[in-house]
N, C-alpha and C. Protein backbone atom coordinates (compact mmCIF):
# COMPACT_ATOMS: atom_id res chain seq x y z
N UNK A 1 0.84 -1.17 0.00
CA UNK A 1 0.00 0.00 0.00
C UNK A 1 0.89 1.24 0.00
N UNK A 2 0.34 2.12 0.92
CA UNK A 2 1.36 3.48 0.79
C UNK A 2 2.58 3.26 1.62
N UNK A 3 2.77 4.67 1.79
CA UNK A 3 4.30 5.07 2.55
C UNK A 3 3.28 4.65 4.30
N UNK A 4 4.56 4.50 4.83
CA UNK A 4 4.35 4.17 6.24
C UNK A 4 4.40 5.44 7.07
N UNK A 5 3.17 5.75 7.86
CA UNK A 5 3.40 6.90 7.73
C UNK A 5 3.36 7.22 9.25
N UNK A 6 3.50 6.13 10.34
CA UNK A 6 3.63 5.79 11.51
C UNK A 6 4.98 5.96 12.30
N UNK A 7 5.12 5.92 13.76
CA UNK A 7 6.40 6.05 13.95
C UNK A 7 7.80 5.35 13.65
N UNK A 8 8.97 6.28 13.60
CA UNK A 8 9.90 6.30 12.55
C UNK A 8 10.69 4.14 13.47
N UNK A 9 10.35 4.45 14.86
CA UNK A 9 10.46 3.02 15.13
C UNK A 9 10.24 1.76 14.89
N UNK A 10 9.01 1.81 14.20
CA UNK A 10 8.51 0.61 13.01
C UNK A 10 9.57 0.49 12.03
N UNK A 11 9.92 1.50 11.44
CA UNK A 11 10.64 1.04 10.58
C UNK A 11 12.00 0.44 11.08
N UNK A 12 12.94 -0.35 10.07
CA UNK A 12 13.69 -0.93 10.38
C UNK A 12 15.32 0.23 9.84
N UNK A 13 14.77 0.66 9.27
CA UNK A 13 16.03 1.91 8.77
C UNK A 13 15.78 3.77 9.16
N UNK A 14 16.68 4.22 9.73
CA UNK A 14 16.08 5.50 10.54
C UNK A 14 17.10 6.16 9.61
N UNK A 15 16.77 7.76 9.72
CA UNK A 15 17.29 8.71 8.70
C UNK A 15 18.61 9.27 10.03
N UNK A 16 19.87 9.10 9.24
CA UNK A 16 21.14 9.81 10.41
C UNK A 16 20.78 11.57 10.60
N UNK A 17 19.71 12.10 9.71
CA UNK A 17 20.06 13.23 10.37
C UNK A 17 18.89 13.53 11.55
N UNK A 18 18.14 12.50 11.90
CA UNK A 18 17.44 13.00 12.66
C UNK A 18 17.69 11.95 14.14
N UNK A 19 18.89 11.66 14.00
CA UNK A 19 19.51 11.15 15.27
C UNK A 19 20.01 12.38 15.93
N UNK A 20 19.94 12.06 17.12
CA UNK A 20 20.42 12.74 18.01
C UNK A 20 21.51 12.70 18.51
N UNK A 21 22.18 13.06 18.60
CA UNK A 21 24.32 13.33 18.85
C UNK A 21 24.03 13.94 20.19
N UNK A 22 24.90 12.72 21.04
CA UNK A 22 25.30 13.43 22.75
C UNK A 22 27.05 14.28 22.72
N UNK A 23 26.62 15.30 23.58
CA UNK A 23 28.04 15.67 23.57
C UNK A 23 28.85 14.62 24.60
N UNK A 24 30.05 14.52 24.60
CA UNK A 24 30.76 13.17 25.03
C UNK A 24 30.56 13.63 26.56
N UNK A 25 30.78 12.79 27.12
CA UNK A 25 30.09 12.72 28.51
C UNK A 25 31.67 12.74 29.28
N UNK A 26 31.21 13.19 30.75
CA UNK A 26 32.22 13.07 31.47
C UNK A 26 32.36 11.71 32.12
N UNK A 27 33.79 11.48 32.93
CA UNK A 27 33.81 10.39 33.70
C UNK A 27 32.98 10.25 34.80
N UNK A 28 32.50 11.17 35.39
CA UNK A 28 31.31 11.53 36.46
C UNK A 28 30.28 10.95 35.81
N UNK A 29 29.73 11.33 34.72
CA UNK A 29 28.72 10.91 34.24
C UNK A 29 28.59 9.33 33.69
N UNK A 30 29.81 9.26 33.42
CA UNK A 30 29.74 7.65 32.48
C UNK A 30 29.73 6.74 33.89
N UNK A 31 30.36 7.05 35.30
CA UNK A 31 30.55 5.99 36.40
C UNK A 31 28.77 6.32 36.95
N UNK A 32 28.64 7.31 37.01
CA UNK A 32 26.45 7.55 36.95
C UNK A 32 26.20 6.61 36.39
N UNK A 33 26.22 6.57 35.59
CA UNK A 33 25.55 5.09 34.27
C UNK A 33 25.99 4.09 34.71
N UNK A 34 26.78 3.65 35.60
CA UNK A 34 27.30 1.94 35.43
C UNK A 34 26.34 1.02 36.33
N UNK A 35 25.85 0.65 35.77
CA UNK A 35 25.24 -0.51 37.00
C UNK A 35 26.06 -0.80 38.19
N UNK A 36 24.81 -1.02 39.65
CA UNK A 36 25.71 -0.96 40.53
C UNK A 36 25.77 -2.78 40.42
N UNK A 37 26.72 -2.93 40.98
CA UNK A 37 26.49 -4.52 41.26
C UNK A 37 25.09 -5.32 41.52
N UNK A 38 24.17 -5.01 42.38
CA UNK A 38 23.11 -5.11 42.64
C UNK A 38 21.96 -5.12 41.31
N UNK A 39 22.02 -4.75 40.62
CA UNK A 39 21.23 -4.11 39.51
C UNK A 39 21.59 -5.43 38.97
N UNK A 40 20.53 -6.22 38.16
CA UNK A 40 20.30 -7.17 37.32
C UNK A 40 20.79 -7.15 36.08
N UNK A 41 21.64 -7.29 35.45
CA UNK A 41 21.71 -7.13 33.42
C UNK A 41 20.73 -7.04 33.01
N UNK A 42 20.49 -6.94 32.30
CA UNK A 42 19.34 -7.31 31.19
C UNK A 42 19.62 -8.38 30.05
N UNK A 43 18.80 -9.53 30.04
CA UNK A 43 18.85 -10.73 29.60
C UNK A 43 18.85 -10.49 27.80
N UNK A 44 19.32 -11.42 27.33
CA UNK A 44 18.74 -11.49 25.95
C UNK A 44 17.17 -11.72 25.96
N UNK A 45 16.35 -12.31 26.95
CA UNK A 45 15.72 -12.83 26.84
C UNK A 45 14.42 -11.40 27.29
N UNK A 46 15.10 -10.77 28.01
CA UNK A 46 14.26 -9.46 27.98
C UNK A 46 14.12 -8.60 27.19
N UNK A 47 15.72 -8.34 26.33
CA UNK A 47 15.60 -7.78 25.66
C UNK A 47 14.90 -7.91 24.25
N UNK A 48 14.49 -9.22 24.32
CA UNK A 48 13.16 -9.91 23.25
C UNK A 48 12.07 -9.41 23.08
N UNK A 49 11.73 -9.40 24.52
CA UNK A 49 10.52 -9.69 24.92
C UNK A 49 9.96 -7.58 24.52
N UNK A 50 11.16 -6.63 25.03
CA UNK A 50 10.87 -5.40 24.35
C UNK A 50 10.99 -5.29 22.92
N UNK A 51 11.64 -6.00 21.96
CA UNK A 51 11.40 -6.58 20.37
C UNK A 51 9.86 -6.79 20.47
N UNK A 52 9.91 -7.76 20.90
CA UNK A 52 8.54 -8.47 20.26
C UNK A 52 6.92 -7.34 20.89
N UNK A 53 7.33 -6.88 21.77
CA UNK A 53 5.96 -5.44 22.50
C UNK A 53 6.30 -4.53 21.31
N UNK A 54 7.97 -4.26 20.68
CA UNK A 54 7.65 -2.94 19.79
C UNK A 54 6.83 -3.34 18.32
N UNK A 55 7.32 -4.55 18.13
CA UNK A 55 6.59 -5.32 16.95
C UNK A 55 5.51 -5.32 17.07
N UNK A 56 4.60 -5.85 18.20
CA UNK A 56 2.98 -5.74 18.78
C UNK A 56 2.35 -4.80 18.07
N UNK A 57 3.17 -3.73 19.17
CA UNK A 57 2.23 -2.03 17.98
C UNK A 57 2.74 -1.91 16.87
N UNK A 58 3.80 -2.02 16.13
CA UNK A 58 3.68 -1.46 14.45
C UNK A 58 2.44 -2.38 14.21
N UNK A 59 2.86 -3.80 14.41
CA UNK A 59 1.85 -4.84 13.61
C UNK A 59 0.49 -3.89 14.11
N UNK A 60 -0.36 -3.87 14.81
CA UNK A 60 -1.33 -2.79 15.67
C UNK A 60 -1.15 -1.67 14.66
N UNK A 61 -0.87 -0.76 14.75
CA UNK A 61 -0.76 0.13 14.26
C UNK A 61 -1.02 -0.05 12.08
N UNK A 62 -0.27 -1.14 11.62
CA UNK A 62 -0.35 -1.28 10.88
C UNK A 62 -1.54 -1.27 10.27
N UNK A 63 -2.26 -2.49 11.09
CA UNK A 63 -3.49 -3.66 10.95
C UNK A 63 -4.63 -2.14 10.68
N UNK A 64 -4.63 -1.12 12.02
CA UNK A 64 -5.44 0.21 11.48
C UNK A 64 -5.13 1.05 10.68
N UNK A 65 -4.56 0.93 10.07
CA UNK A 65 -4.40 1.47 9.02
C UNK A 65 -5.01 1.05 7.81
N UNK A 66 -4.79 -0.11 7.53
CA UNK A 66 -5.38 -1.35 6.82
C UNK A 66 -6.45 -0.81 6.97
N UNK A 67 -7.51 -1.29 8.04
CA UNK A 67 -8.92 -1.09 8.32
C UNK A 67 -9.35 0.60 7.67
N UNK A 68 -8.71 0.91 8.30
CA UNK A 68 -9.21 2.23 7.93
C UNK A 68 -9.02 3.00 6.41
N UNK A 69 -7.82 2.41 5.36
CA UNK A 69 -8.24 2.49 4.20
C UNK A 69 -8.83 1.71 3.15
N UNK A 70 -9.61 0.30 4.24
CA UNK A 70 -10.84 -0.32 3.81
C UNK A 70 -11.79 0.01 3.64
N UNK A 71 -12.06 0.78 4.89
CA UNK A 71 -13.29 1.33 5.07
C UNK A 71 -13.66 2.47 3.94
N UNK A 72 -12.74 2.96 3.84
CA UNK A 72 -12.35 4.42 2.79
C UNK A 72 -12.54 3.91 0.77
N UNK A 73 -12.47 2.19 0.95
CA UNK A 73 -12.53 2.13 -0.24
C UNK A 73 -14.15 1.43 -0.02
N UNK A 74 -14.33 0.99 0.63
CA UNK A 74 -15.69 0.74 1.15
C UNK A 74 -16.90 1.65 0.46
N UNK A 75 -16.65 2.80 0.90
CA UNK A 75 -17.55 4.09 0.33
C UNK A 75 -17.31 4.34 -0.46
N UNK A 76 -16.16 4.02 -1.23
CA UNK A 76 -15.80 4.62 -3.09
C UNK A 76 -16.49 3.92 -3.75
N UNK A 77 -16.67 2.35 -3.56
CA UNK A 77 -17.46 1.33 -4.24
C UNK A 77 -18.16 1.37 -4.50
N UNK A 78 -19.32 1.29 -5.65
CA UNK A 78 -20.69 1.07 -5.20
C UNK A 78 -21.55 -0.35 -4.51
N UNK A 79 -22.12 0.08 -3.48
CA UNK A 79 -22.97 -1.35 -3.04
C UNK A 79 -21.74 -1.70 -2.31
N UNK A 80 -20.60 -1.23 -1.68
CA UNK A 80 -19.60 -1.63 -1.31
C UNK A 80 -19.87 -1.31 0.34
N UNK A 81 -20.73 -0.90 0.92
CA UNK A 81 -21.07 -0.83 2.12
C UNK A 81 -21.12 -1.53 3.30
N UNK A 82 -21.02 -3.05 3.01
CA UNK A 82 -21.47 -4.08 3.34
C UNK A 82 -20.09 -4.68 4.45
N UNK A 83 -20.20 -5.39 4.98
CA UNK A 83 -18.98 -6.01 5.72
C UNK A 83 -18.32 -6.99 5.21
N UNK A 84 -18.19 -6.79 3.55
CA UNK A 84 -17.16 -8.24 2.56
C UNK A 84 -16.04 -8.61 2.91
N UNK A 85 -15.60 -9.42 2.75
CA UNK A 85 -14.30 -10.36 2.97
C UNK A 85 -13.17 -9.26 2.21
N UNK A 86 -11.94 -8.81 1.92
CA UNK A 86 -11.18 -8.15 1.43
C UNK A 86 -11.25 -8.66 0.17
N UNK A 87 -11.15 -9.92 -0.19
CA UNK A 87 -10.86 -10.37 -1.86
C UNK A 87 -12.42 -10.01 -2.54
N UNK A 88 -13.58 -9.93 -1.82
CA UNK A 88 -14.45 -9.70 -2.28
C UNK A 88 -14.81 -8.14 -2.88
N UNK A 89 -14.33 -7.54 -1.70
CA UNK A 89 -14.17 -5.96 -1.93
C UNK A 89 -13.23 -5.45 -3.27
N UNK A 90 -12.21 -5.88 -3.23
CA UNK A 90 -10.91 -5.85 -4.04
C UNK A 90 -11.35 -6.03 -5.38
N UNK A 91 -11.91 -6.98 -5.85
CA UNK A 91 -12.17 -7.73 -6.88
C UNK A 91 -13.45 -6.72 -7.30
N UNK A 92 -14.37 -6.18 -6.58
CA UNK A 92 -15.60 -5.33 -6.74
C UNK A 92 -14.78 -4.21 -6.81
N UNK A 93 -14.11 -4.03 -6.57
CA UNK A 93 -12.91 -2.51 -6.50
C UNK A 93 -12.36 -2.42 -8.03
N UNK A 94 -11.89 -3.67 -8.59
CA UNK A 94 -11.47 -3.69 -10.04
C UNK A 94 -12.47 -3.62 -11.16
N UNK A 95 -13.35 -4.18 -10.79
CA UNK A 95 -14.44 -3.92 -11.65
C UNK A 95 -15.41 -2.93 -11.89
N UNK A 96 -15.15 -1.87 -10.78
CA UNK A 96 -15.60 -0.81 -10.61
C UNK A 96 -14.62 0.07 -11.35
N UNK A 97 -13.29 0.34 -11.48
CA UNK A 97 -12.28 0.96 -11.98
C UNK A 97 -12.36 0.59 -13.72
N UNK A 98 -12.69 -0.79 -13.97
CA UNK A 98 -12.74 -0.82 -15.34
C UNK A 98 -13.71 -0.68 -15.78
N UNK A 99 -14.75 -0.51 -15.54
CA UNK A 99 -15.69 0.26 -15.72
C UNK A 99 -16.08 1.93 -15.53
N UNK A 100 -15.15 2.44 -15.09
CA UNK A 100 -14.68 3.81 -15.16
C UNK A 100 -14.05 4.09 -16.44
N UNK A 101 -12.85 3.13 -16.67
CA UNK A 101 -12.44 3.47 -17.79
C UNK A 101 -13.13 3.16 -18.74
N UNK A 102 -13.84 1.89 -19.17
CA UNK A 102 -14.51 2.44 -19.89
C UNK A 102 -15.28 3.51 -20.41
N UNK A 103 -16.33 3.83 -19.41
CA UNK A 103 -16.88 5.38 -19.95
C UNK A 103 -16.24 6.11 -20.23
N UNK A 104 -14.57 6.31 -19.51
CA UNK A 104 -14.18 7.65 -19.98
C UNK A 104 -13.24 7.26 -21.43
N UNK A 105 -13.17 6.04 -21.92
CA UNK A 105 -12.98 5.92 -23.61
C UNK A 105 -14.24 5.83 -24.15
N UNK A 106 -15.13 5.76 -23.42
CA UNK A 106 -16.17 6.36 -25.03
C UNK A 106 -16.55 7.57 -24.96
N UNK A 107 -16.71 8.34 -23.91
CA UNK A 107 -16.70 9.57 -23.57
C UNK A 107 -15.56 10.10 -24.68
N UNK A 108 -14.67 10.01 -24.56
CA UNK A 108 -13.02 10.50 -25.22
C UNK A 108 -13.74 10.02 -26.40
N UNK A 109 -14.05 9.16 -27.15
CA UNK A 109 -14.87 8.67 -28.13
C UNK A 109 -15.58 9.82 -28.71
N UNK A 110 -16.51 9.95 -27.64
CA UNK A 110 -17.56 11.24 -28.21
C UNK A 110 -17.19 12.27 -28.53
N UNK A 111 -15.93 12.74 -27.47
CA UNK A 111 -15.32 14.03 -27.96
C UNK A 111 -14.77 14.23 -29.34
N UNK A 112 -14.25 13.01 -29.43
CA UNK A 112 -13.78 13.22 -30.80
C UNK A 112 -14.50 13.15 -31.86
N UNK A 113 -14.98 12.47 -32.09
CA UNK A 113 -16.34 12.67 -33.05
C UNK A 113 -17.25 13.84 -33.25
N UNK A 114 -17.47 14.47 -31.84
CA UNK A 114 -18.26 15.84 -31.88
C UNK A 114 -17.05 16.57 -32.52
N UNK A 115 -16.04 16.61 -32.18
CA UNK A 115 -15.10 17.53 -32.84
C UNK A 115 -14.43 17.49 -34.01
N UNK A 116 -14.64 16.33 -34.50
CA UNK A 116 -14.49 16.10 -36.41
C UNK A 116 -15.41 16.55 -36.96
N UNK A 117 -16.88 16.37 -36.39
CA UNK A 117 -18.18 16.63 -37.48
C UNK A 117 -18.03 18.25 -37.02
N UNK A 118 -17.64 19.21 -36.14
CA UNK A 118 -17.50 20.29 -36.45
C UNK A 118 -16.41 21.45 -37.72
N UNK A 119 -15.83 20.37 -37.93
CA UNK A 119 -14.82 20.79 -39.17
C UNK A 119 -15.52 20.64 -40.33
């Protein structure tokens, strides 16, 4: 479908200029940061488990999106109102479009014809 237009964390590739640059830190500050002994690591196995919650919401996030430019083709359709299966919609979606074009080649049809018999 379209561009992703959700947060830049879903995606798997981030733009360098909109990273943020720390100025280098002092030794005060970097021994602040160290875990004290007491303090637990953090497991591979946790650090999964925040993978798989950020995955949760894109997938989430995604899924409404989806819905919501269903719904949007829903009302473009005609008779498309209904609560159809996606392949059902889709397929009523194409046949609705080629049937657009048609009219507008015989339409284009007409024009031209009205505009030869005026010469």
């Amino acid at each position: 479908m379209g561009a992703h237009t959700g947060n830049s964390r879903c995606s798997p590739s981030t733009s360098t200029s909109r990273r943020r640059t720390r100025p280098p830190a002092s030794s005060a500050a970097v021994a602040a940061r160290r875990p004290s002994p007491t303090t637990k690591p953090i497991s591979k196995d946790d650090a999964a488990e925040g993978g798989k919650a950020r995955t949760k919401v894109c997938s989430r996030r995604r899924d409404m999106e989806v819905r919501k430019k269903m719904e949007v083709l829903r009302r473009l359709v005609p008779s498309g109102g209904g609560d159809d299966e996606v392949d059902e919609l889709l397929l009523r979606a194409a046949g609705y479009i080629a049937q657009l074009q048609a009219q507008v080649t015989v339409m284009q049809f007409m024009v031209d014809v009205l505009e030869d018999t005026k010469h």
